[in-house]
N, C-alpha and C. Protein backbone atom coordinates (compact mmCIF):
# COMPACT_ATOMS: atom_id res chain seq x y z
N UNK A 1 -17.23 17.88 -33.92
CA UNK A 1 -17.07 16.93 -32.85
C UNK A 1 -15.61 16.93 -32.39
N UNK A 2 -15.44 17.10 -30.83
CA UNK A 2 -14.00 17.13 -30.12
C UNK A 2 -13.71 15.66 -29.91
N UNK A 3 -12.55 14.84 -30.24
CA UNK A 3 -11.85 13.97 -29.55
C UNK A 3 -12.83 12.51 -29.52
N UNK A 4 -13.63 12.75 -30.72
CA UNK A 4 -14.70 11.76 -30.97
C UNK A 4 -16.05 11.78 -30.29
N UNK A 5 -16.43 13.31 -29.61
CA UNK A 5 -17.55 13.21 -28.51
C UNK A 5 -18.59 13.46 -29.21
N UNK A 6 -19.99 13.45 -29.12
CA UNK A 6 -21.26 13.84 -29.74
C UNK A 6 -20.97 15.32 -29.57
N UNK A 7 -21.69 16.30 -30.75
CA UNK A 7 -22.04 18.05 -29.71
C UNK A 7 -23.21 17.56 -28.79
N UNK A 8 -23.11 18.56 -28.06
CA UNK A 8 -24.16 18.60 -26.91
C UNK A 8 -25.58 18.95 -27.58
N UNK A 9 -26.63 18.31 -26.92
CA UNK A 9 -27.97 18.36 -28.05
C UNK A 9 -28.65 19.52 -27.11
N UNK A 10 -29.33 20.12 -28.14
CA UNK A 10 -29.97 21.31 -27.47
C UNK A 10 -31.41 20.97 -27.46
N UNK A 11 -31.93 21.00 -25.88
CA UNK A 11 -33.36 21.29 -25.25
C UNK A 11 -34.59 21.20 -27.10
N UNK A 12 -34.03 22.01 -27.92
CA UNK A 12 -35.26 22.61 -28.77
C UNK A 12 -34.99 21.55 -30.02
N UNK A 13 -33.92 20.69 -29.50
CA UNK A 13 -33.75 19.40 -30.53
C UNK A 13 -34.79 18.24 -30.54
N UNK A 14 -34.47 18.13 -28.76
CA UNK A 14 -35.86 17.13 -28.41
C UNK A 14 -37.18 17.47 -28.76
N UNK A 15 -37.66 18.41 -28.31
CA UNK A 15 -38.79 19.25 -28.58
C UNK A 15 -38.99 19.22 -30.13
N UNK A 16 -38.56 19.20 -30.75
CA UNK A 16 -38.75 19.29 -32.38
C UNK A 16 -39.22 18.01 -32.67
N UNK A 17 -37.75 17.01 -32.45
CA UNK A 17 -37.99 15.49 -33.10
C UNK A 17 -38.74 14.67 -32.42
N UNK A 18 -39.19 14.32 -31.11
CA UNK A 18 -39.10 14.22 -30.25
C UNK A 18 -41.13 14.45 -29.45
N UNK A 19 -41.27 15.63 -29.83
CA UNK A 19 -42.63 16.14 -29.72
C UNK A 19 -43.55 16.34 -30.56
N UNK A 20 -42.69 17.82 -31.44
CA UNK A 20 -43.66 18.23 -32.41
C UNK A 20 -43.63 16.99 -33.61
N UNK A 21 -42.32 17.12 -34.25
CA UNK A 21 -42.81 15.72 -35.57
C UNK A 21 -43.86 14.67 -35.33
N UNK A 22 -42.92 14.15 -33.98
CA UNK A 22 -43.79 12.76 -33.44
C UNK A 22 -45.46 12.70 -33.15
N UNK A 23 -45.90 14.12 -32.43
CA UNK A 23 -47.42 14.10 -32.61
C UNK A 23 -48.08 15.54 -33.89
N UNK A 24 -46.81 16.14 -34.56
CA UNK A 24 -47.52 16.44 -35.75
C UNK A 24 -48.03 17.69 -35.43
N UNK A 25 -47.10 18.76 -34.64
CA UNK A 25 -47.74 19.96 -34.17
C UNK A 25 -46.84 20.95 -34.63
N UNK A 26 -47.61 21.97 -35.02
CA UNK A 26 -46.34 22.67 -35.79
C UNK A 26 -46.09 23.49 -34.96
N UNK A 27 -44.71 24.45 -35.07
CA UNK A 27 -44.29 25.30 -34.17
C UNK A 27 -45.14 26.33 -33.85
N UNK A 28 -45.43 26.94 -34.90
CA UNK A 28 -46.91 28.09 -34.47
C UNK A 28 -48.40 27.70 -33.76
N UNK A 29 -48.44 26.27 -33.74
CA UNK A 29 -49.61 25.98 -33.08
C UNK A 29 -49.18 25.51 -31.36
N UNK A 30 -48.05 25.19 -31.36
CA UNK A 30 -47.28 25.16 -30.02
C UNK A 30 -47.04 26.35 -29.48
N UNK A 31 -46.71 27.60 -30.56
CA UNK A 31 -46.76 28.57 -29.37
C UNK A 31 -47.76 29.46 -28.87
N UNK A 32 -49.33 28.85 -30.38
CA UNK A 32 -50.59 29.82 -29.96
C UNK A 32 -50.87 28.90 -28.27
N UNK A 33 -50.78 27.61 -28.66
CA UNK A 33 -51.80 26.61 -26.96
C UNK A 33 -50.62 27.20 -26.20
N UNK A 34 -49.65 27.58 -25.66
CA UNK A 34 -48.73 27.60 -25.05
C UNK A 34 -49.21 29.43 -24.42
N UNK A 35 -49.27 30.17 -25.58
CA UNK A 35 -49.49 31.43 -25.07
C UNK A 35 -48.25 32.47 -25.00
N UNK A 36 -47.33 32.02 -25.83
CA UNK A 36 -45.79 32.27 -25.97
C UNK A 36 -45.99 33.00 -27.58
N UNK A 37 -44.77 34.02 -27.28
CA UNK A 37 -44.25 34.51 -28.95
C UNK A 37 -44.16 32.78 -29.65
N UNK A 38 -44.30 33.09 -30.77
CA UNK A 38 -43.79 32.21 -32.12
C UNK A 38 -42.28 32.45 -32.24
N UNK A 39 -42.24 33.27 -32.05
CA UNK A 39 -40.41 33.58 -32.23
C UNK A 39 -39.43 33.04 -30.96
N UNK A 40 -40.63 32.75 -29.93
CA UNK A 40 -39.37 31.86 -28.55
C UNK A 40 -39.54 30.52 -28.96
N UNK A 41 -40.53 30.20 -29.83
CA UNK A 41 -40.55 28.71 -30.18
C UNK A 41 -39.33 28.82 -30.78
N UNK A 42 -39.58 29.07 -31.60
CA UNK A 42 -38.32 29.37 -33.31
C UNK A 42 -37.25 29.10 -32.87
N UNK A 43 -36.68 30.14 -31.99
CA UNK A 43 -35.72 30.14 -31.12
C UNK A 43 -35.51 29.09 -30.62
N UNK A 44 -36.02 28.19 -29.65
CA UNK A 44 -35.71 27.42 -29.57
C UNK A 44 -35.49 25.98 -29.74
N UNK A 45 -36.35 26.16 -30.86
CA UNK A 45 -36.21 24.44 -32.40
C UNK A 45 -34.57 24.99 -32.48
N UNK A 46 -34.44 26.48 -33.26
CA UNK A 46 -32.92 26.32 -33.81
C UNK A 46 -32.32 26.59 -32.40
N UNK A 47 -31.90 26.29 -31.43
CA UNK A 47 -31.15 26.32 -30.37
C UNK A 47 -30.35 27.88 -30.11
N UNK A 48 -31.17 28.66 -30.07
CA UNK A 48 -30.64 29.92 -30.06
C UNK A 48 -31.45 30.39 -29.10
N UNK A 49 -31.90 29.81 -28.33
CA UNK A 49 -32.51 30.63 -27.13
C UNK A 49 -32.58 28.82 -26.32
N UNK A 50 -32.84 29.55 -24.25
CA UNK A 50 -32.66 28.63 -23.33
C UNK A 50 -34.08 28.25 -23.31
N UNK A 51 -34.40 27.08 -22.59
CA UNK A 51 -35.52 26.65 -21.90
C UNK A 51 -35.52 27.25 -20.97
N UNK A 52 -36.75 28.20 -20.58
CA UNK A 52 -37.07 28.96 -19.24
C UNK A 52 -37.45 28.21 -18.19
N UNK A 53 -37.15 28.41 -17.24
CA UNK A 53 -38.10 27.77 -16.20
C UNK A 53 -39.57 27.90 -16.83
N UNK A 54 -40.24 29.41 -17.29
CA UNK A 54 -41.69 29.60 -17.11
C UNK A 54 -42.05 28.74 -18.47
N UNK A 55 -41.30 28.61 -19.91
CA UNK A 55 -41.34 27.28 -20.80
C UNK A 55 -41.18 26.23 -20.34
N UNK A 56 -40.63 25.83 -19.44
CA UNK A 56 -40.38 24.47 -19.02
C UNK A 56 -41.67 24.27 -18.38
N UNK A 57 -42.49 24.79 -17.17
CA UNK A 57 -43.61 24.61 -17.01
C UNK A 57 -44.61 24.78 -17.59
N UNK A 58 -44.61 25.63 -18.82
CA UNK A 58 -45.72 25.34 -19.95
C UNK A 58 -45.78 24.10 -20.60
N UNK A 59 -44.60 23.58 -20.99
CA UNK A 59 -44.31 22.73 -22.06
C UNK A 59 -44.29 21.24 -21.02
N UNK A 60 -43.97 20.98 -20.23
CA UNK A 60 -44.53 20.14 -18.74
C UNK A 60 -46.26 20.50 -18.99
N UNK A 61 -46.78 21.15 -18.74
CA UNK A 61 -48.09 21.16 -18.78
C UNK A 61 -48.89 20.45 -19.74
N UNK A 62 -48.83 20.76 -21.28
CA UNK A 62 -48.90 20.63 -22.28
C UNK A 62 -48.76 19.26 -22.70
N UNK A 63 -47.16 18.94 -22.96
CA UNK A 63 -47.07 17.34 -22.87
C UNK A 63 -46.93 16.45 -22.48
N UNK A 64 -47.72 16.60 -20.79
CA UNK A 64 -47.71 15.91 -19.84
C UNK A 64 -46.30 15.55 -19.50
N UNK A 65 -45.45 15.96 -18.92
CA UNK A 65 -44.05 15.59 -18.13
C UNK A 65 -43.88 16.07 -17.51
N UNK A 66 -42.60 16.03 -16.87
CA UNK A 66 -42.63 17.62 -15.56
C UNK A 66 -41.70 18.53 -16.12
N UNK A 67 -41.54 19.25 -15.41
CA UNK A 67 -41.10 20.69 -15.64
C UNK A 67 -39.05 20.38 -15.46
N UNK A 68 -39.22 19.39 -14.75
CA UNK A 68 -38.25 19.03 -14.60
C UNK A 68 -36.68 17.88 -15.72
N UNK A 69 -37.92 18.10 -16.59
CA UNK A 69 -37.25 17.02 -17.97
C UNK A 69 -36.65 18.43 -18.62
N UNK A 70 -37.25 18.93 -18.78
CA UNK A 70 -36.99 20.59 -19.64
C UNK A 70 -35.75 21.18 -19.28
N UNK A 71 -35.27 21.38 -18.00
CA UNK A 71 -35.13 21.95 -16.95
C UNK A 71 -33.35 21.14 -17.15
N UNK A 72 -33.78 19.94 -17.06
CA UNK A 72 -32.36 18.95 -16.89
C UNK A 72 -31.62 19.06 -18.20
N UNK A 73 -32.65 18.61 -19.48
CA UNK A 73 -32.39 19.09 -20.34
C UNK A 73 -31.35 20.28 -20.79
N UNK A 74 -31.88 21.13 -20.44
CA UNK A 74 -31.41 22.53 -20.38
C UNK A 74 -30.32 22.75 -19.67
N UNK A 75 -30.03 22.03 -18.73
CA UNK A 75 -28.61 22.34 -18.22
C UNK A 75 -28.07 21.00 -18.03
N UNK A 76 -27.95 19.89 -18.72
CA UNK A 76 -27.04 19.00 -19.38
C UNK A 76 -26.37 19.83 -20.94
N UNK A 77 -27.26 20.37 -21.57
CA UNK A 77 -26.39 20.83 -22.33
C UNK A 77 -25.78 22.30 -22.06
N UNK A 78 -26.23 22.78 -20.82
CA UNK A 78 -25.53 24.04 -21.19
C UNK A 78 -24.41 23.65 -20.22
N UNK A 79 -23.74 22.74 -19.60
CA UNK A 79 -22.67 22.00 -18.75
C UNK A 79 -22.09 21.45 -20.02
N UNK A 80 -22.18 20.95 -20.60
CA UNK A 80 -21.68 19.90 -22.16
C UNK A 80 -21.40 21.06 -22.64
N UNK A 81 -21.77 22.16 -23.04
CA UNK A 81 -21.83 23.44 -24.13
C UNK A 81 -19.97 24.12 -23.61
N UNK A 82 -20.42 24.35 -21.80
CA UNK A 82 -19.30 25.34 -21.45
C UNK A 82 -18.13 24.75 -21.58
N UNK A 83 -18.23 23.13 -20.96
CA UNK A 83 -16.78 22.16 -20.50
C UNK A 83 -15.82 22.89 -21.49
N UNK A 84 -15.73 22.92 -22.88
CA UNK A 84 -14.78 22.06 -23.39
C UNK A 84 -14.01 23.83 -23.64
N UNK A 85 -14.79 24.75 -23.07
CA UNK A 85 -14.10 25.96 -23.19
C UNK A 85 -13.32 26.96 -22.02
N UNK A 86 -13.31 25.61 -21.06
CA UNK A 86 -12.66 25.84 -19.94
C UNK A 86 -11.98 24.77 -19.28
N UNK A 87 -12.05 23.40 -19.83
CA UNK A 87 -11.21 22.48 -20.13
C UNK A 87 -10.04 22.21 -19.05
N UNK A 88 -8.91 23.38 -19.97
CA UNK A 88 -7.56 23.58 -19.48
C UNK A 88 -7.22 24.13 -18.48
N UNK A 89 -8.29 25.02 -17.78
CA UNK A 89 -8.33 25.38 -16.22
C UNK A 89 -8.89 24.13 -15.66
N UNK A 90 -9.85 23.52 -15.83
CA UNK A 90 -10.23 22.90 -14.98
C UNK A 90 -9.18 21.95 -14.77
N UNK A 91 -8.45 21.37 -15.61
CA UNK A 91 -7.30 20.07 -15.50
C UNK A 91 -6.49 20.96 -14.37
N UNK A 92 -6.41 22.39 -14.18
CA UNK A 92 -5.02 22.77 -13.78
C UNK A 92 -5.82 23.82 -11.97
N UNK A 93 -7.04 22.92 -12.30
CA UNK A 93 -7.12 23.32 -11.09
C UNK A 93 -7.15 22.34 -9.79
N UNK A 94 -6.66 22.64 -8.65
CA UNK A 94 -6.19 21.62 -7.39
C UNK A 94 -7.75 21.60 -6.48
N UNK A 95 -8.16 20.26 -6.45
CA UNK A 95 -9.36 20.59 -5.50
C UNK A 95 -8.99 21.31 -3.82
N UNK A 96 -10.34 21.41 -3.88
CA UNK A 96 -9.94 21.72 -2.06
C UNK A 96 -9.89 20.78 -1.46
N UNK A 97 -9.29 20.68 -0.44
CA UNK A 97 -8.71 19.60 0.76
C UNK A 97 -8.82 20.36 1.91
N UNK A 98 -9.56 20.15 2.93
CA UNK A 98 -10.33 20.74 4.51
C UNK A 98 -9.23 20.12 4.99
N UNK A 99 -8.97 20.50 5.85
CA UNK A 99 -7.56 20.41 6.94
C UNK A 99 -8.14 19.59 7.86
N UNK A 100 -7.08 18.27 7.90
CA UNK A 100 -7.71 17.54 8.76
C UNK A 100 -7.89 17.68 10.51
């Protein structure tokens, strides 16, 4: 943790605690109904692979939400993930200003 902040939670965090524990589905039976490798599940419980768009609309399908929870998900943390490794440009960069 930087400067007292949470890490950024990864997409396959929710999905774990969140989905599978809570209704009791194990990862291999999520990815036979799904129609997906077992290994993109895997992947993405341990946060080593993205939420796809074409997972995000499976997994929207599946546990009734939209495609769009997945989706936000997925790039709240991958915005949280990059910040803090570009940081020191961003402080040192000047916005644009349109000429009045």
């Amino acid at each position: 943790m930087n400067q007292g902040r949470l890490e950024p939670v990864h997409p396959g965090e929710i999905l774990k605690e969140d989905f599978l524990r809570a209704y009791g589905i194990t990862p291999y039976r999520l990815a036979k109904d799904l129609g997906i490798p077992p290994i993109r599940v895997t992947e993405i419980l341990k946060g080593k692979r993205a939420v796809s768009v074409e997972t995000a609309l499976l997994l929207a399908r599946y546990f009734n939400t939209s495609p769009q929870l997945w989706i936000r998900l997925q790039a709240q943390y991958d915005l949280e993930s990059a910040e803090p490794s570009i940081r020191e440009r961003l402080k040192a960069l000047k916005p644009f200003k349109a000429a009045a």
